[in-house]
Protein backbone atom coordinates (compact mmCIF):
# COMPACT_ATOMS: atom_id res chain seq x y z
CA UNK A 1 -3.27 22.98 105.78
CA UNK A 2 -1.62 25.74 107.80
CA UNK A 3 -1.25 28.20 104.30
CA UNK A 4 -5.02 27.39 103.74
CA UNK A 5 -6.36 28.56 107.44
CA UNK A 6 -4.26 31.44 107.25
CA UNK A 7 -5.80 32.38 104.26
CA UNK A 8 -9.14 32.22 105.75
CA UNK A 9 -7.84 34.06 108.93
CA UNK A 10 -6.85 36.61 106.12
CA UNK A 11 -9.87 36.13 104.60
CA UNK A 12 -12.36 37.10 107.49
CA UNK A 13 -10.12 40.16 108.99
CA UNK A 14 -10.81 41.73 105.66
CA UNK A 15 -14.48 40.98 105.74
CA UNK A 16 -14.05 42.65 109.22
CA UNK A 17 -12.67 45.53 108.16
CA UNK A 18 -14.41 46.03 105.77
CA UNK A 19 -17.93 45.72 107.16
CA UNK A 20 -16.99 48.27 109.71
CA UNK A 21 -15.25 50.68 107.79
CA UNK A 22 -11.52 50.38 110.06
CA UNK A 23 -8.71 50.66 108.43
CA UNK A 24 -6.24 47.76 107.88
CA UNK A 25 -2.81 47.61 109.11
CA UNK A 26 -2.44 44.29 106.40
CA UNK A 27 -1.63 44.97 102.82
CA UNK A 28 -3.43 41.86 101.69
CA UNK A 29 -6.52 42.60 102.67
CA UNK A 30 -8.03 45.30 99.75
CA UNK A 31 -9.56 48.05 101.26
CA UNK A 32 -10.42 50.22 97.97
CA UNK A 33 -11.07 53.89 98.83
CA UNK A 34 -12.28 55.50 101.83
CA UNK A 35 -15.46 57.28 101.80
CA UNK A 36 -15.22 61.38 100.91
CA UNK A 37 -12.53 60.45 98.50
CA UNK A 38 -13.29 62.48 95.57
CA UNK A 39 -12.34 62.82 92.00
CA UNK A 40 -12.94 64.98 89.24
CA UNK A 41 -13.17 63.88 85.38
CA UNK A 42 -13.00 66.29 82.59
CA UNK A 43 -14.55 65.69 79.13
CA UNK A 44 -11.84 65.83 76.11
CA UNK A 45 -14.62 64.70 73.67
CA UNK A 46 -18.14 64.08 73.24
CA UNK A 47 -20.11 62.81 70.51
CA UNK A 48 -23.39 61.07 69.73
CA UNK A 49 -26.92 61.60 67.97
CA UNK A 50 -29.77 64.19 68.80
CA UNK A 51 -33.65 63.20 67.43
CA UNK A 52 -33.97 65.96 65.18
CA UNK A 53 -37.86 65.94 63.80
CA UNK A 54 -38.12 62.42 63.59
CA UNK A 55 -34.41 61.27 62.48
CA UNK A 56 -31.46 60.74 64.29
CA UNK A 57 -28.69 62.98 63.50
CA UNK A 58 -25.35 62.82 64.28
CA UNK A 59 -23.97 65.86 66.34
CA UNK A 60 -20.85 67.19 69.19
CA UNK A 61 -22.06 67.88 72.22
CA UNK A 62 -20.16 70.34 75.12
CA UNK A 63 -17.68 69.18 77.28
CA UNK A 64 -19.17 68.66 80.83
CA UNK A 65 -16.85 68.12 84.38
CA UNK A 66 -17.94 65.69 86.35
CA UNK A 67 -17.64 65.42 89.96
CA UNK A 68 -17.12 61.89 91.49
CA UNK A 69 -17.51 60.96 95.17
CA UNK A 70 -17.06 57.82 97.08
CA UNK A 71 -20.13 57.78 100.17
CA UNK A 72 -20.54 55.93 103.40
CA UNK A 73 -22.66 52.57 102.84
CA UNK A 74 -25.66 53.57 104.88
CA UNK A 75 -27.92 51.00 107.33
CA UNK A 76 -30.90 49.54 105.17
CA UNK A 77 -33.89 51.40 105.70
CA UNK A 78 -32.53 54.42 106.88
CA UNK A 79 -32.35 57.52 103.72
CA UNK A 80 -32.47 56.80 99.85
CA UNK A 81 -32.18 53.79 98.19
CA UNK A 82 -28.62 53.49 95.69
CA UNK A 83 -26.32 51.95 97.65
CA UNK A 84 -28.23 51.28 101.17
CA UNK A 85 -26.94 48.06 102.98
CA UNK A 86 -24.66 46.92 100.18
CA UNK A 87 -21.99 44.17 101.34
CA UNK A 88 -18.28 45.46 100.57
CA UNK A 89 -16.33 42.13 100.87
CA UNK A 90 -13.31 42.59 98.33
CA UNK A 91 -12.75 39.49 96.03
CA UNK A 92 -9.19 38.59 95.43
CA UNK A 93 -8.49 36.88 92.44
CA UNK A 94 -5.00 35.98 90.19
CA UNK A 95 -3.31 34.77 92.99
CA UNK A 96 -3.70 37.04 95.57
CA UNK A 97 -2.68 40.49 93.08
CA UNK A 98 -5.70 41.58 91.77
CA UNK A 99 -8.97 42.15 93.51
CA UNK A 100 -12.29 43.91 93.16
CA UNK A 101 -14.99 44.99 95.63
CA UNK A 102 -18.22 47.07 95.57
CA UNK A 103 -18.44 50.77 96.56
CA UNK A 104 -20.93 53.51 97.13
CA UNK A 105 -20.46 56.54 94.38
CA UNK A 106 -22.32 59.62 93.47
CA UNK A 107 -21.64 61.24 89.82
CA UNK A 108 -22.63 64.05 89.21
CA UNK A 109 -22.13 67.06 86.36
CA UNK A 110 -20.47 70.54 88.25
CA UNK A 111 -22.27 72.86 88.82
CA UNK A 112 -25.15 70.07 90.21
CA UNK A 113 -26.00 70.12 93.91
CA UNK A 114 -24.00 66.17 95.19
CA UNK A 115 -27.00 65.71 97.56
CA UNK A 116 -29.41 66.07 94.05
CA UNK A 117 -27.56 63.20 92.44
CA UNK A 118 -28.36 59.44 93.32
CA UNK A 119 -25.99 56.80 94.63
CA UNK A 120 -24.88 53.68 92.81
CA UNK A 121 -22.45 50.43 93.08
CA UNK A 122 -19.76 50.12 91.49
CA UNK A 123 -17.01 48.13 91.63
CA UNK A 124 -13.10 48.90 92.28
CA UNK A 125 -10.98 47.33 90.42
CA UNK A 126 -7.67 46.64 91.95
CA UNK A 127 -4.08 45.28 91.28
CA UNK A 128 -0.94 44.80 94.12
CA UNK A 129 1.94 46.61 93.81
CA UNK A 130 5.16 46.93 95.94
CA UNK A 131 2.92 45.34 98.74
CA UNK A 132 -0.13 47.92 98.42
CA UNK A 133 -3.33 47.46 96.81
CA UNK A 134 -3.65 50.26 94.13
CA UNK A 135 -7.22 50.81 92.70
CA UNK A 136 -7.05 51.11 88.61
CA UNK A 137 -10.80 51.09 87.43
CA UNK A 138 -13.82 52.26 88.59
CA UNK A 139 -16.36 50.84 87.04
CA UNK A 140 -20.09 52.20 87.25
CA UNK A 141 -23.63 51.90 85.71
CA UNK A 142 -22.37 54.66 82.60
CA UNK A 143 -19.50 55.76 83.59
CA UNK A 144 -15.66 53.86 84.02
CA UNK A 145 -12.61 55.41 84.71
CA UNK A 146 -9.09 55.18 86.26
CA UNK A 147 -8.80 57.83 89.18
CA UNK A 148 -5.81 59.19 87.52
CA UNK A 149 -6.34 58.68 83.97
CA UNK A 150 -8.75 58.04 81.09
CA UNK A 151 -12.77 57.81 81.74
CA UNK A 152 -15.21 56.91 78.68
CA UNK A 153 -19.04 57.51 79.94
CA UNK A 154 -22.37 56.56 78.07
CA UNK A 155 -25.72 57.68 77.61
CA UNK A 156 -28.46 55.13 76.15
CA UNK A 157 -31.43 54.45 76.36
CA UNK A 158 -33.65 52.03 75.32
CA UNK A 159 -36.28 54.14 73.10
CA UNK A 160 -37.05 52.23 70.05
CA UNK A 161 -40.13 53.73 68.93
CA UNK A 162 -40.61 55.09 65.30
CA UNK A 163 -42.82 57.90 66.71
CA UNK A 164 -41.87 58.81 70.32
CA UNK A 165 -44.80 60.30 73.01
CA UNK A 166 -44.50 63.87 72.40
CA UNK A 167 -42.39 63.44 69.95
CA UNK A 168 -39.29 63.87 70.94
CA UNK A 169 -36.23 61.43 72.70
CA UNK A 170 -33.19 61.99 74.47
CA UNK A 171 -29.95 62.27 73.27
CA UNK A 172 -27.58 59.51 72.68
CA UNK A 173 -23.72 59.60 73.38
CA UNK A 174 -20.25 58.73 74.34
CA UNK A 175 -17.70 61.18 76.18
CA UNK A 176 -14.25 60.61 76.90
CA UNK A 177 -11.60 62.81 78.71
CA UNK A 178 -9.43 62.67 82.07
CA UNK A 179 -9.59 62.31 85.50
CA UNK A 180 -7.70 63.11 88.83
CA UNK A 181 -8.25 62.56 92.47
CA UNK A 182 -8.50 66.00 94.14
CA UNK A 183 -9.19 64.33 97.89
């Protein structure tokens, strides 16, 4: 009885937390990344089809950089949709060492202006480790990664027609390559 209310204790000074965006002096409670955390993923491979006068054909494509950035969940109602009065409440699972929770991310390509690109939820994925919560996957609409490691992102669509308006549809592919937190 006592290991059980302690657990919710636990369980609503993370909610706590995290709805208000303090940081946590517990290590239980998953926190995830802060917001302006930012990574940067470089493209080791890329490969895919183009629609090439009616036929699909099979082509490289150049390596891009991408630029990844945890944002502030904002109020509902107030600036673009994306990610606009999400809930983070991490979800501990596997007996209290791994957990996952929602956050706010922009992805964009360099060179494209951040404030261009539109928000999206994804979800951390995280594992406990000497006491801390360490985040290991990001995973996001078409794009996954590890902060510090491999990424794989897609682009699909869902164009199925035999002759396309204007004839013409956009590419298809998968990249792959590395990432690194830079802040």
């Amino acid at each position: 009885m006592k290991k059980r209310l302690l657990r919710e204790r636990l369980v609503c000074l993370c909610l706590l937390v995290s709805v208000h965006g303090a940081q946590a002096t517990e290590s239980d409670c998953p926190l995830g990344f802060s917001a302006g955390t930012i990574m940067v993923c470089q493209t080791e491979q890329a490969i895919g089809f183009r629609w090439v006068k009616g036929k699909w054909k099979s082509t490289d494509f150049i390596a891009d950089s991408y630029i990844i950035e945890k944002r502030n969940i904002r109020v509902a109602g107030k600036g673009s949709a994306g990610c606009q009065g999400m809930f983070t409440r991490a979800n501990v699972i596997s007996g209290n060492k791994e957990a996952s929770m929602p956050g706010c991310y922009a992805i964009h390509r360099r060179g494209q202006d951040s404030h261009e690109v539109r928000e999206q939820i994804c979800t951390e994925n995280m594992v406990k480790e000497g006491g801390k919560w360490l985040v290991r996957k990001i995973s996001c609409e078409r794009f996954t990664f590890n902060p510090n490691g491999w990424f794989h992102r897609t682009s699909l669509h869902g164009d199925l027609a035999d002759i396309p308006i204007g004839g013409e549809k956009d590419p298809l592919s998968v990249a792959v390559g590395h990432c690194h937190t830079v802040q």
